[in-house]
PDB file of N, CA and C in Angstrom:
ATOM      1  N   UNK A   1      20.669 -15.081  22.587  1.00  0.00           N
ATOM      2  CA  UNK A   1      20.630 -15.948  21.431  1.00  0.00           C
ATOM      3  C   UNK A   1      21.850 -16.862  21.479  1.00  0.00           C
ATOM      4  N   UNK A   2      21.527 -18.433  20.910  1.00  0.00           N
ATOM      5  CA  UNK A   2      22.752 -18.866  21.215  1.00  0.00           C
ATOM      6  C   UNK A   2      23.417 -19.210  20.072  1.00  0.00           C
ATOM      7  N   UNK A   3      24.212 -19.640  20.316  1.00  0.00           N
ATOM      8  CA  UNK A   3      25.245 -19.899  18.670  1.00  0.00           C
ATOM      9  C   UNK A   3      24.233 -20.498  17.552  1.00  0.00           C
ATOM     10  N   UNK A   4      23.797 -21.728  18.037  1.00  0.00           N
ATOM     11  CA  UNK A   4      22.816 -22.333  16.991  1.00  0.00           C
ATOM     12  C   UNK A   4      21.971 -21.217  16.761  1.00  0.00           C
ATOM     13  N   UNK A   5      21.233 -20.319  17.230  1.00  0.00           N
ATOM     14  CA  UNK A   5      20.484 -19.307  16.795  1.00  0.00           C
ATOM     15  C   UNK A   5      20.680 -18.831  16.337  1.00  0.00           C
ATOM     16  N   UNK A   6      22.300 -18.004  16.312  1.00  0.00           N
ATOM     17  CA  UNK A   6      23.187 -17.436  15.361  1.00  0.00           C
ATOM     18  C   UNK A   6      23.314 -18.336  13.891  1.00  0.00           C
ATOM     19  N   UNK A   7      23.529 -19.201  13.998  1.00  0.00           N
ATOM     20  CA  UNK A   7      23.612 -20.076  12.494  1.00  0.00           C
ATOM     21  C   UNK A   7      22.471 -20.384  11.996  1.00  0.00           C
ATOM     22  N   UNK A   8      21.674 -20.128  12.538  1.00  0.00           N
ATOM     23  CA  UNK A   8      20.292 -20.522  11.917  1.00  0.00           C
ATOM     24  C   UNK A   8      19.951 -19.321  11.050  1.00  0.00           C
ATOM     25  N   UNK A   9      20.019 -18.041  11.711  1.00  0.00           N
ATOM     26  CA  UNK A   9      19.750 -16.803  11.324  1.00  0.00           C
ATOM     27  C   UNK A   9      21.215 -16.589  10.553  1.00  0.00           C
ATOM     28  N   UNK A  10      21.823 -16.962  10.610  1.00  0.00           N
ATOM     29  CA  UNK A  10      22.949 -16.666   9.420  1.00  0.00           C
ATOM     30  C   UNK A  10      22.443 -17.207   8.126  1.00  0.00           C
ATOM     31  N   UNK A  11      22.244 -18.604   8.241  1.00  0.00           N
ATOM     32  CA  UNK A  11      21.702 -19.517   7.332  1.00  0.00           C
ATOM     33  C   UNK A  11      20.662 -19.141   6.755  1.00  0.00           C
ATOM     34  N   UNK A  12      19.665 -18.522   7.097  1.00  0.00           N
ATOM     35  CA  UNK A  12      18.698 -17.934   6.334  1.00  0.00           C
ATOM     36  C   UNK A  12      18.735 -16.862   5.713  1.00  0.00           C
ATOM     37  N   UNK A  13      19.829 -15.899   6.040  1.00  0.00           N
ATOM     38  CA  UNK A  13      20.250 -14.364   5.581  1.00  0.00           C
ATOM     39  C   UNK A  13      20.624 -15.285   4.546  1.00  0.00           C
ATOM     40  N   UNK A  14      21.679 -16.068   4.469  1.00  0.00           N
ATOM     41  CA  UNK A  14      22.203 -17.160   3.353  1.00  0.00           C
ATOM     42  C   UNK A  14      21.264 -17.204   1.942  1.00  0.00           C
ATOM     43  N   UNK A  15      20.166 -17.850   2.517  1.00  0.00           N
ATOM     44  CA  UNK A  15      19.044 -18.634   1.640  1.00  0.00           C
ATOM     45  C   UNK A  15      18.761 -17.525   0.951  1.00  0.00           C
ATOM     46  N   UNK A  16      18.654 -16.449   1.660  1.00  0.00           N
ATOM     47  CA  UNK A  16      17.490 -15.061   1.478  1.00  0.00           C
ATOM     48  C   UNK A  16      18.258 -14.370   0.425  1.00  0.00           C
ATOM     49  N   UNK A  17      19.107 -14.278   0.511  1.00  0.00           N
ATOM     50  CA  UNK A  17      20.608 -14.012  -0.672  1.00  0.00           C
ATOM     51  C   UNK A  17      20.520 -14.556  -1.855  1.00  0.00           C
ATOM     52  N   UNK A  18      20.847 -15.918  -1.336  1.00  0.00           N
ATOM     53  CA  UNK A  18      20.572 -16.949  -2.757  1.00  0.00           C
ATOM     54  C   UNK A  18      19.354 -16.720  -3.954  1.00  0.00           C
ATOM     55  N   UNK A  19      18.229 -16.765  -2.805  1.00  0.00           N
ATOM     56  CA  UNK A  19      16.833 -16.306  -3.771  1.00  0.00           C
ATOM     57  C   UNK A  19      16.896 -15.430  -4.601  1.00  0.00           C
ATOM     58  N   UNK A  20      17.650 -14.085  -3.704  1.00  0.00           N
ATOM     59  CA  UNK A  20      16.899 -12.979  -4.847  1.00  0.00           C
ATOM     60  C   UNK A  20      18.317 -13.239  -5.633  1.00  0.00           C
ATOM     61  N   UNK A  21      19.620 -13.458  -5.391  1.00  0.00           N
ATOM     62  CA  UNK A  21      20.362 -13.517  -6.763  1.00  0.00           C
ATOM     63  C   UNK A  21      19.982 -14.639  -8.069  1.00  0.00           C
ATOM     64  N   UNK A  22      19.373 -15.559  -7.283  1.00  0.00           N
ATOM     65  CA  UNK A  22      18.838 -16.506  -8.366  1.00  0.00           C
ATOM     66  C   UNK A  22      17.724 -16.168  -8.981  1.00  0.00           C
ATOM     67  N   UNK A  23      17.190 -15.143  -8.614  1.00  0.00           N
ATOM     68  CA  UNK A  23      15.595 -14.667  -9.195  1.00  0.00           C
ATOM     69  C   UNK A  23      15.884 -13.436 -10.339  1.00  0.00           C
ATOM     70  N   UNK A  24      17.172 -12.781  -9.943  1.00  0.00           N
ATOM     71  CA  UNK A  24      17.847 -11.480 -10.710  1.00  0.00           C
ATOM     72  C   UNK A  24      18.464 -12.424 -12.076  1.00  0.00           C
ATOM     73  N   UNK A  25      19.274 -13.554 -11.594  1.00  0.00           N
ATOM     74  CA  UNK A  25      20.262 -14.396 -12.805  1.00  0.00           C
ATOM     75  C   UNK A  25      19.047 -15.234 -13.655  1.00  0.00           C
ATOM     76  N   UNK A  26      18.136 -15.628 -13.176  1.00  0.00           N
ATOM     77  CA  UNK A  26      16.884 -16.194 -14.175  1.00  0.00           C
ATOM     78  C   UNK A  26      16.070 -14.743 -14.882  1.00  0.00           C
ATOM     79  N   UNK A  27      15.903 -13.715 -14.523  1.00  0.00           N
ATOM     80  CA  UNK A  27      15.265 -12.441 -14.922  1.00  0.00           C
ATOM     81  C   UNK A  27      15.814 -12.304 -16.213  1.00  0.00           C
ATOM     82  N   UNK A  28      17.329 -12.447 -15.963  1.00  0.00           N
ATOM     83  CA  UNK A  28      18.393 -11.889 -16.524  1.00  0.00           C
ATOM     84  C   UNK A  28      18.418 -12.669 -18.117  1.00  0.00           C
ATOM     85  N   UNK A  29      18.209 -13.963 -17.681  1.00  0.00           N
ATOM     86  CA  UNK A  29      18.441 -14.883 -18.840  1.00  0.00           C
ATOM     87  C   UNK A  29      17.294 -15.419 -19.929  1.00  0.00           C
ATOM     88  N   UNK A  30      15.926 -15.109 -19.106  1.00  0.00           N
ATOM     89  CA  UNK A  30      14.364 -15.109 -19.698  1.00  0.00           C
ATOM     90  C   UNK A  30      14.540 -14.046 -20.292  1.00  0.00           C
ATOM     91  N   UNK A  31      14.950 -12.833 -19.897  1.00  0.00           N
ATOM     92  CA  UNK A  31      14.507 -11.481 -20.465  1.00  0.00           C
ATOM     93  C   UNK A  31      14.059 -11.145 -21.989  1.00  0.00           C
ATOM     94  N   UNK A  32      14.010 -10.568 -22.481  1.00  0.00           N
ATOM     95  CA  UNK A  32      13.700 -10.457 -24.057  1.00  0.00           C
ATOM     96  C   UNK A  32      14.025  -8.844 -24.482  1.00  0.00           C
ATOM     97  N   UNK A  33      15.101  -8.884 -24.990  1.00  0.00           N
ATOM     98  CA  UNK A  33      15.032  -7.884 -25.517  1.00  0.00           C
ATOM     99  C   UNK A  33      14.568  -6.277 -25.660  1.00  0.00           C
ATOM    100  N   UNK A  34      14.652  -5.458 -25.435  1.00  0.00           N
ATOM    101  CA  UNK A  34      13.675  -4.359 -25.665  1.00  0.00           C
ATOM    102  C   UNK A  34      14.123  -3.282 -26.898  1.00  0.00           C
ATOM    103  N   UNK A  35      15.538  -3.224 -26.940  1.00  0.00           N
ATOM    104  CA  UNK A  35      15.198  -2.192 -27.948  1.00  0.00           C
ATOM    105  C   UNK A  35      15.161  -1.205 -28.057  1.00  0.00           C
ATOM    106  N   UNK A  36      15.238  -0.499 -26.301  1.00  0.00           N
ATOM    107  CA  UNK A  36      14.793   0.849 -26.475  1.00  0.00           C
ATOM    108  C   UNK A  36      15.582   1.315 -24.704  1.00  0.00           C
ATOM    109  N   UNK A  37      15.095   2.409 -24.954  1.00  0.00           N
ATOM    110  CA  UNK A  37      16.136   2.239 -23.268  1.00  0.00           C
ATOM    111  C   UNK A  37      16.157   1.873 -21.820  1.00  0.00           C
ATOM    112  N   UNK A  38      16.920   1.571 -21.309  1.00  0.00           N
ATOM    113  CA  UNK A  38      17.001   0.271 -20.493  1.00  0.00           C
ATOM    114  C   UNK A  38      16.592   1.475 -19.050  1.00  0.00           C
ATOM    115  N   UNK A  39      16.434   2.625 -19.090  1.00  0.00           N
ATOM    116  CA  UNK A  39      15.865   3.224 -18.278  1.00  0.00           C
ATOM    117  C   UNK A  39      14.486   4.113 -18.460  1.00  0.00           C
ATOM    118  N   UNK A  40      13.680   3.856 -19.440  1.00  0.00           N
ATOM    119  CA  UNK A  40      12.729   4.045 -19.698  1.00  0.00           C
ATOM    120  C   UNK A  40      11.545   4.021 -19.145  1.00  0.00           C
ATOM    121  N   UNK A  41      10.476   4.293 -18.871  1.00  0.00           N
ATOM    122  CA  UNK A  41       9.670   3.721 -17.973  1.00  0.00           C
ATOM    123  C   UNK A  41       8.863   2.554 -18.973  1.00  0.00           C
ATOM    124  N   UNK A  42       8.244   1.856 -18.358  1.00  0.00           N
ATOM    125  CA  UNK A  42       7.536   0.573 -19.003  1.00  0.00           C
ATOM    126  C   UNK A  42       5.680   1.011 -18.763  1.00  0.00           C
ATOM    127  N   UNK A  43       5.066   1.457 -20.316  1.00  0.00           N
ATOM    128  CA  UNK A  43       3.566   1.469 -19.970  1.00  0.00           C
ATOM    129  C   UNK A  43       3.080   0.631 -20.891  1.00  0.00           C
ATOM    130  N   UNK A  44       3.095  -0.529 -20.802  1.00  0.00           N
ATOM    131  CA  UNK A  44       2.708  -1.737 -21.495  1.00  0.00           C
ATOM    132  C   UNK A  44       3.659  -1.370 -23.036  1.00  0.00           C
ATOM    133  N   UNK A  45       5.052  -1.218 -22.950  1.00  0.00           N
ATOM    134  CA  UNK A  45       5.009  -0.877 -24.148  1.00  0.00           C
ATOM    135  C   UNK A  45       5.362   0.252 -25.092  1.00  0.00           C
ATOM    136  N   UNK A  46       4.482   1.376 -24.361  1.00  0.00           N
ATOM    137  CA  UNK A  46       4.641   2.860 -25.312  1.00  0.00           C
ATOM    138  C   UNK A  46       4.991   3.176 -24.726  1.00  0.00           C
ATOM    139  N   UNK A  47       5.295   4.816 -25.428  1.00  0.00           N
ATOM    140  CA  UNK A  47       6.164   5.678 -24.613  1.00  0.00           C
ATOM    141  C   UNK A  47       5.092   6.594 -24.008  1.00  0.00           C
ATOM    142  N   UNK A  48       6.238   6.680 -22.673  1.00  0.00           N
ATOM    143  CA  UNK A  48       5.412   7.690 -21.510  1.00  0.00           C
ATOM    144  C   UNK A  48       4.695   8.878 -22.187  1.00  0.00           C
ATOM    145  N   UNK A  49       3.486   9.316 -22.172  1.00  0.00           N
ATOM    146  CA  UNK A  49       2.903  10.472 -22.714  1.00  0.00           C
ATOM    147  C   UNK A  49       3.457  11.809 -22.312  1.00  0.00           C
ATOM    148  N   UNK A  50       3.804  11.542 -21.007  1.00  0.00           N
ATOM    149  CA  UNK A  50       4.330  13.073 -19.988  1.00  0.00           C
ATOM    150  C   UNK A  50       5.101  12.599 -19.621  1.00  0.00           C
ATOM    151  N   UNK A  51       5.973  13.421 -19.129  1.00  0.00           N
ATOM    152  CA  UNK A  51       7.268  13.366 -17.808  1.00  0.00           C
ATOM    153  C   UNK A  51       6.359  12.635 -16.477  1.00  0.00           C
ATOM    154  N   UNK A  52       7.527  12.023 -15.778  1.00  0.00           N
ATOM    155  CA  UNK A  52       7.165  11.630 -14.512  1.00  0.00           C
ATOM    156  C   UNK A  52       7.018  12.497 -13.174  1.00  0.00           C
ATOM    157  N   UNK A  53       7.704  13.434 -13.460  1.00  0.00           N
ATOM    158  CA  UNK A  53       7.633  14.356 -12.163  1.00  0.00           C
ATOM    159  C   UNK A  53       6.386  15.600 -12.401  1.00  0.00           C
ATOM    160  N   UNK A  54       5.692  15.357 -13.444  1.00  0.00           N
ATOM    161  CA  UNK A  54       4.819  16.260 -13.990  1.00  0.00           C
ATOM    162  C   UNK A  54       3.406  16.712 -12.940  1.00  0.00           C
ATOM    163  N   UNK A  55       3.150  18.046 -12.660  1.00  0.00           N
ATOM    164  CA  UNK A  55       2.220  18.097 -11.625  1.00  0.00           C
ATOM    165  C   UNK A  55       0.985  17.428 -12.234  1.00  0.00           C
ATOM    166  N   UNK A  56      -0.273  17.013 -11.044  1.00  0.00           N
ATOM    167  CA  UNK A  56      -1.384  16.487 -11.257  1.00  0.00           C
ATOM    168  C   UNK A  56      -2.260  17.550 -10.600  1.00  0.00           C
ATOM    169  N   UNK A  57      -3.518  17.499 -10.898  1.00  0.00           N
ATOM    170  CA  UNK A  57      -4.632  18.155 -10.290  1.00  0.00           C
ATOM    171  C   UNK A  57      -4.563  17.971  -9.141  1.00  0.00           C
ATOM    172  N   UNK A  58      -5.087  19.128  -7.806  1.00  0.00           N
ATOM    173  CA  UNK A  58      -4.668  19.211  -6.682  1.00  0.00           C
ATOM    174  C   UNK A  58      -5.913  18.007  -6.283  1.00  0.00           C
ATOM    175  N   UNK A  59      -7.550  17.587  -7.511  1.00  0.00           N
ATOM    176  CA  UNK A  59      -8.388  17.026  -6.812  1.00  0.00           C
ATOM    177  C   UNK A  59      -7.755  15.680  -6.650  1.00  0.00           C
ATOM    178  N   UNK A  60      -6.568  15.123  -7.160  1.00  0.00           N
ATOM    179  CA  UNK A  60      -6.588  13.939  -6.915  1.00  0.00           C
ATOM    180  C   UNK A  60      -5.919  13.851  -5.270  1.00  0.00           C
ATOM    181  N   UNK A  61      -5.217  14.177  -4.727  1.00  0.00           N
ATOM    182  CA  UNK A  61      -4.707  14.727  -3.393  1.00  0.00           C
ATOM    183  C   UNK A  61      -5.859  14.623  -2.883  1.00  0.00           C
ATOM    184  N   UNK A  62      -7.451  15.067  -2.615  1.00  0.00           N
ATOM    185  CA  UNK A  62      -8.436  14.856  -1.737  1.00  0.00           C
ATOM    186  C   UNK A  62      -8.707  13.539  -2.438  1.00  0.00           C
ATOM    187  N   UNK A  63      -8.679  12.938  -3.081  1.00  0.00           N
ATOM    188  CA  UNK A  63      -9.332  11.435  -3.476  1.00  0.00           C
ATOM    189  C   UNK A  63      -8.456  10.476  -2.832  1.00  0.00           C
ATOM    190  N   UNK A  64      -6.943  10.481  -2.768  1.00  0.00           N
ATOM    191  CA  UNK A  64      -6.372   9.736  -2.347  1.00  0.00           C
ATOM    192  C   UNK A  64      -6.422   9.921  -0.588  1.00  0.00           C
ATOM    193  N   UNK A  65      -6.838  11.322  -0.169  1.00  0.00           N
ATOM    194  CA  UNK A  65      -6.911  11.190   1.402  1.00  0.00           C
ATOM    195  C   UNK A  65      -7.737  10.750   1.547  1.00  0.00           C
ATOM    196  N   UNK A  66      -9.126  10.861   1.064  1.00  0.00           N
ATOM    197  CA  UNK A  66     -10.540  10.146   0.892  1.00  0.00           C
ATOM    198  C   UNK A  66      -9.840   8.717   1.422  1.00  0.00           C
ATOM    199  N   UNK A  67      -9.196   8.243   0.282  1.00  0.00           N
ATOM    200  CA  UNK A  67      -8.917   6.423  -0.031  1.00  0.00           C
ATOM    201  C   UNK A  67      -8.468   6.236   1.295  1.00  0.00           C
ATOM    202  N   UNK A  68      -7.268   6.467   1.351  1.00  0.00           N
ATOM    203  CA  UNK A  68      -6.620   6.419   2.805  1.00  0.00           C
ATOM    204  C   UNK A  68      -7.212   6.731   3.983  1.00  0.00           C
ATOM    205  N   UNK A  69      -8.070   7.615   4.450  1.00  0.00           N
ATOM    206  CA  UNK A  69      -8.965   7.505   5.634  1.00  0.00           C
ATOM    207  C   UNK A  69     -10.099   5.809   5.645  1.00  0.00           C
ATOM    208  N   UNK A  70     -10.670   5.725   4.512  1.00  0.00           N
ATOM    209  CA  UNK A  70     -11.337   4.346   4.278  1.00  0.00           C
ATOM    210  C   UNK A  70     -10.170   3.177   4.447  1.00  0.00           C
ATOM    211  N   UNK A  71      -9.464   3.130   4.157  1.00  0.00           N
ATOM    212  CA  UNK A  71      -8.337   1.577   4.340  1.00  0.00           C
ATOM    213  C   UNK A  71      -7.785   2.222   5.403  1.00  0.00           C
ATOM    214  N   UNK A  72      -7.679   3.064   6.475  1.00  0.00           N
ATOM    215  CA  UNK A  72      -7.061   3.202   7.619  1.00  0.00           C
ATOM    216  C   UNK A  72      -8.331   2.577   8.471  1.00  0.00           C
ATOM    217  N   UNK A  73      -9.420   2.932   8.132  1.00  0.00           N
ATOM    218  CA  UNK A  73     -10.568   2.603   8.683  1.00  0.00           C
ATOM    219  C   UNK A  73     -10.776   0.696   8.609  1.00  0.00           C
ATOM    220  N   UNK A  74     -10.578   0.082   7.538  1.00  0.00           N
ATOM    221  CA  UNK A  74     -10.200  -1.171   7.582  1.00  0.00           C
ATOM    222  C   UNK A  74      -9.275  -1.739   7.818  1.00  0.00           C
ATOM    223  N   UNK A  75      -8.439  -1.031   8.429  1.00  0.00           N
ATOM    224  CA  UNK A  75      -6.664  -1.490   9.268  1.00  0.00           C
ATOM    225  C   UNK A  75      -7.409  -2.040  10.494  1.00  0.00           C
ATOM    226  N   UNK A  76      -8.072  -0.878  11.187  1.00  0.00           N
ATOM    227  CA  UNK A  76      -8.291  -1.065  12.394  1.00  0.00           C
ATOM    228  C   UNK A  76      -9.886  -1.899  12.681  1.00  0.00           C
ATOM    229  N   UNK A  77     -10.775  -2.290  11.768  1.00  0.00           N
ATOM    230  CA  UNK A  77     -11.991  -2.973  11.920  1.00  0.00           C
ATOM    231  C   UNK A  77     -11.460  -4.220  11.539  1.00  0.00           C
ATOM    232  N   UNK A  78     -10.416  -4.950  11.165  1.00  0.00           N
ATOM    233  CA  UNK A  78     -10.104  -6.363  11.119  1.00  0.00           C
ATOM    234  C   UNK A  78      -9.499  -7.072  12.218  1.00  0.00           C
ATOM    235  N   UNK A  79      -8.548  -6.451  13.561  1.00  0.00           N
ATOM    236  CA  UNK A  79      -8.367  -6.713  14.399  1.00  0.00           C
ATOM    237  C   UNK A  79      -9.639  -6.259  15.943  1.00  0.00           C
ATOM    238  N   UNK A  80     -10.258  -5.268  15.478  1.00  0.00           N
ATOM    239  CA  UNK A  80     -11.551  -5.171  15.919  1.00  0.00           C
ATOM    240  C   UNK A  80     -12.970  -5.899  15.900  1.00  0.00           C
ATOM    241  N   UNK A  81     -12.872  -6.658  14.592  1.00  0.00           N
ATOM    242  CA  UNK A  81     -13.532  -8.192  14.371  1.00  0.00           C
ATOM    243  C   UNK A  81     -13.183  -9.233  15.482  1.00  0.00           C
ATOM    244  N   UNK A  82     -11.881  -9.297  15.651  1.00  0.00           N
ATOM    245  CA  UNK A  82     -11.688 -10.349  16.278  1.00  0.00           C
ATOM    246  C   UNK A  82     -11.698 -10.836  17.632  1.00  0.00           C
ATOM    247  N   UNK A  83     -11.584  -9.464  18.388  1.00  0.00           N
ATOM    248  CA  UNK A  83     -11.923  -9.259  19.870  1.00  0.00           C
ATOM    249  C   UNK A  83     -13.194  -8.748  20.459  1.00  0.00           C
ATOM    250  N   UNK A  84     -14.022  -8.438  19.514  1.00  0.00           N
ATOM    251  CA  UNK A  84     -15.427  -7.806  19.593  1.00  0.00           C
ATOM    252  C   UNK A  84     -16.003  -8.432  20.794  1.00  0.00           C
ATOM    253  N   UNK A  85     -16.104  -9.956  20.598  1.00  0.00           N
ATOM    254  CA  UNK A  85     -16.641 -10.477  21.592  1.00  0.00           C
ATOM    255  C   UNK A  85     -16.557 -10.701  22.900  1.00  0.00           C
ATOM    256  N   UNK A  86     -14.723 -10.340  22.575  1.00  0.00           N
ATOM    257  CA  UNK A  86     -14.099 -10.963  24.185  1.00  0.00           C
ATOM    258  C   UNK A  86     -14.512  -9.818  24.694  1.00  0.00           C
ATOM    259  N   UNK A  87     -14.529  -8.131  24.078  1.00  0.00           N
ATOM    260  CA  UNK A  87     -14.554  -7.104  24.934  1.00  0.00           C
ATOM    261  C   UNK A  87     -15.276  -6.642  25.231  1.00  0.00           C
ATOM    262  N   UNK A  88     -16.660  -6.730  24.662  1.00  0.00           N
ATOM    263  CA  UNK A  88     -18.042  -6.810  24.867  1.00  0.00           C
ATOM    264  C   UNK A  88     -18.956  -5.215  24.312  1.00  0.00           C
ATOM    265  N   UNK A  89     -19.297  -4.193  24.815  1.00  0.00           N
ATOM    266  CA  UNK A  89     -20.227  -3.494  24.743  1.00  0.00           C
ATOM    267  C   UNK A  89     -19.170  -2.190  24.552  1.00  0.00           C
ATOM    268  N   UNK A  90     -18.099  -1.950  24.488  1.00  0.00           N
ATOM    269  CA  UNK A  90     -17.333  -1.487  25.167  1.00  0.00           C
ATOM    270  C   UNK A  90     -16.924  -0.874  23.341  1.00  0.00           C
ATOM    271  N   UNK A  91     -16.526  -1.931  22.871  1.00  0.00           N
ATOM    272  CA  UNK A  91     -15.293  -2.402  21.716  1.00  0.00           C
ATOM    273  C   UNK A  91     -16.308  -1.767  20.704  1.00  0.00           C
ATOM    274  N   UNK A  92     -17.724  -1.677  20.935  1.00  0.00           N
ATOM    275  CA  UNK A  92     -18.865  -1.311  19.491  1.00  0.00           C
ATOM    276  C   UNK A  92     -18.596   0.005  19.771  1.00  0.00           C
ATOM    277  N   UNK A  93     -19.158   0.566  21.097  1.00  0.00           N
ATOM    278  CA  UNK A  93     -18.693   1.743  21.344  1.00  0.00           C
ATOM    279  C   UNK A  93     -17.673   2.434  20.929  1.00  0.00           C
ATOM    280  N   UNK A  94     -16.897   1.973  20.873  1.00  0.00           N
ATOM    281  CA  UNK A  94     -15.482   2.518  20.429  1.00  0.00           C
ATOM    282  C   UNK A  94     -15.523   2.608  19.084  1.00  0.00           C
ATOM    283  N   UNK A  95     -15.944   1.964  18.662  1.00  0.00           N
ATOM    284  CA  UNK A  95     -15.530   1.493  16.882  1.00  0.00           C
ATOM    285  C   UNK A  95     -16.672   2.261  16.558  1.00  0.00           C
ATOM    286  N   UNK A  96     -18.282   2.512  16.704  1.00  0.00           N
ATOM    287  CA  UNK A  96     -19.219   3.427  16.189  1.00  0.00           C
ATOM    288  C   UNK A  96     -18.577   4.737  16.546  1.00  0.00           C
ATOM    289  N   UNK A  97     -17.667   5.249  17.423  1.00  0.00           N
ATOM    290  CA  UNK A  97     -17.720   6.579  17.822  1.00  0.00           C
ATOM    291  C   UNK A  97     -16.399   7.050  16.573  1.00  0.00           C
ATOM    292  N   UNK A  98     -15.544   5.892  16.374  1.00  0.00           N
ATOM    293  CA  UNK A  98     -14.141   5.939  14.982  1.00  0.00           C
ATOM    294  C   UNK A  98     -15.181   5.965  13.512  1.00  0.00           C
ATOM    295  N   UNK A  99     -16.069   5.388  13.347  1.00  0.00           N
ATOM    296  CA  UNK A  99     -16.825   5.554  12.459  1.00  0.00           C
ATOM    297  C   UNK A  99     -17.580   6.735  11.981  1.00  0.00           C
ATOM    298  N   UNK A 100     -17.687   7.586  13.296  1.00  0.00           N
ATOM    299  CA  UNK A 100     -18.332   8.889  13.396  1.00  0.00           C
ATOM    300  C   UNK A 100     -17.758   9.683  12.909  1.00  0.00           C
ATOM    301  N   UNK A 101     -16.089   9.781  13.409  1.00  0.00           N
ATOM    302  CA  UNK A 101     -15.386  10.434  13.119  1.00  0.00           C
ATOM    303  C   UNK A 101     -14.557  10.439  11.410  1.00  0.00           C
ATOM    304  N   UNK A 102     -15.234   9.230  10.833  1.00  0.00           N
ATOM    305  CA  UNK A 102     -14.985   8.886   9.617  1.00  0.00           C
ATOM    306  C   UNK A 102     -15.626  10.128   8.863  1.00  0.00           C
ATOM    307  N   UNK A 103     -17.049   9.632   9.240  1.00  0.00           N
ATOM    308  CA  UNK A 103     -18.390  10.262   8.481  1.00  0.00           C
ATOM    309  C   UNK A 103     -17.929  12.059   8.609  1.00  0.00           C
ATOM    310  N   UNK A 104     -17.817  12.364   9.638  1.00  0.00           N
ATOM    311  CA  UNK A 104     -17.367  13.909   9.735  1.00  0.00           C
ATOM    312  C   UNK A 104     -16.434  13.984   8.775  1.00  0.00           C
ATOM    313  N   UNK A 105     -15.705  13.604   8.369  1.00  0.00           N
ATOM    314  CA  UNK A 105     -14.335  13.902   7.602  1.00  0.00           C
ATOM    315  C   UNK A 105     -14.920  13.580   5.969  1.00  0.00           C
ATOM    316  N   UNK A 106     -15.965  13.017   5.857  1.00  0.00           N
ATOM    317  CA  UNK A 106     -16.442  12.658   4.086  1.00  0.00           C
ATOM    318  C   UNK A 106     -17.275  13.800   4.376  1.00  0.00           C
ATOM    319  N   UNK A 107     -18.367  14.345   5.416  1.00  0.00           N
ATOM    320  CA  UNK A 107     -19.372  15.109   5.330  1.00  0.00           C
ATOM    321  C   UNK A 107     -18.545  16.246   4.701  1.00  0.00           C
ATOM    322  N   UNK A 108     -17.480  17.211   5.272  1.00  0.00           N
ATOM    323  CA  UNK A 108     -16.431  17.871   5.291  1.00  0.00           C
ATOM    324  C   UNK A 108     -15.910  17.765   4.144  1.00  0.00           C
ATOM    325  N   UNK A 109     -15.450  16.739   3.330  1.00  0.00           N
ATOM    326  CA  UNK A 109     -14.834  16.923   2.065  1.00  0.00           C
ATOM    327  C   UNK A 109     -16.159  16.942   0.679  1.00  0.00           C
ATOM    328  N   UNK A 110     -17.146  16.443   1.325  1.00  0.00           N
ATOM    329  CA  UNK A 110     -18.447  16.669   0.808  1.00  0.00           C
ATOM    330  C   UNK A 110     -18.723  18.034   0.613  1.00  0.00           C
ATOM    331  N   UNK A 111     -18.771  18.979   2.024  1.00  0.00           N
ATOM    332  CA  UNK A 111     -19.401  19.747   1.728  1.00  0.00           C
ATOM    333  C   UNK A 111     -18.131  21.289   1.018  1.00  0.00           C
ATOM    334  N   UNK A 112     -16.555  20.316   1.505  1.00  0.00           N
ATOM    335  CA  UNK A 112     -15.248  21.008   0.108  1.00  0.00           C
ATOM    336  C   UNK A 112     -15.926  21.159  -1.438  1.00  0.00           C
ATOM    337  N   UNK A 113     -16.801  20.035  -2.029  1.00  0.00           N
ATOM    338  CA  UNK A 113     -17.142  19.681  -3.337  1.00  0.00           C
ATOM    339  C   UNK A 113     -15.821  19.005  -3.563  1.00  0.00           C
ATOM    340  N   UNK A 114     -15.334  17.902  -2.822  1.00  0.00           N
ATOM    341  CA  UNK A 114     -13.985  16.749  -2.925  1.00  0.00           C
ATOM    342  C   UNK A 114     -14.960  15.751  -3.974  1.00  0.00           C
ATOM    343  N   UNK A 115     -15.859  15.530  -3.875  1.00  0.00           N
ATOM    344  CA  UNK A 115     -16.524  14.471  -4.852  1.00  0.00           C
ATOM    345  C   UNK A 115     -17.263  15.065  -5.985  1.00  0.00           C
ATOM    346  N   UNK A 116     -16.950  16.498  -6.731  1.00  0.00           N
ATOM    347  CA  UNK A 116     -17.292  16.940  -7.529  1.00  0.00           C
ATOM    348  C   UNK A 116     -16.080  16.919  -8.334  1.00  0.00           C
ATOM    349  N   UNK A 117     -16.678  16.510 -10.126  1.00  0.00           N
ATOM    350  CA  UNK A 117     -15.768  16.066 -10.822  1.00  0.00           C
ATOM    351  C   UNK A 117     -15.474  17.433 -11.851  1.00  0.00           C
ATOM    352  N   UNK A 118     -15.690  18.464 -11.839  1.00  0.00           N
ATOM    353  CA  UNK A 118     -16.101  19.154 -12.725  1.00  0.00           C
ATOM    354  C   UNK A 118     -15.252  20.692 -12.398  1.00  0.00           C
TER     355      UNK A 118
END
């Protein structure tokens, strides 16, 4: 890297600085009031019903792995869109056999009762 590269990338650490202190000193000066304590949590408003560290039902833990296997599954089918063609017969293959392995893992929490609400 050469010096100018160095000042360029200095210069923008610069800018990048500037922003968020100017975004904290306008926060600061719009703000309005609250009234109440400044470490509180914010739920439109009221006060928290429960504590924050408060346990939850273990079913939400299979709903959110549920979620997360599906958007891991659309991580990898958007850059798989895009080469489909260049790679040919190959790339479907691949991606129906990740899909398979989707379906096993809902059949499986299916047949847990993960999608039973009760």
């Amino acid at each position: 890297m050469t010096v100018s590269g160095f000042a360029a990338a200095g210069a923008l650490l610069l800018v990048g600085v500037a922003v968020v202190v100017g975004l904290y000193a306008v926060a600061r000066v719009v703000a309005v009031g609250s009234g109440g304590s400044p470490v509180a949590a914010f739920q439109g408003g009221a006060a928290p019903g429960e504590h924050a560290f408060s346990r939850f039902h273990v079913r939400w833990y299979v709903v959110s792995m549920i979620y997360l296997a599906f958007e891991v599954e659309m991580v990898f089918m958007y850059p798989w869109a895009l080469v489909v063609t260049s790679m040919g017969a190959a790339a479907v293959v691949e991606m129906f056999l990740f899909l398979g392995v989707l379906v096993v893992g809902v059949l499986y929490a299916w047949r847990e009762g993960a999608f039973e609400w009760t």
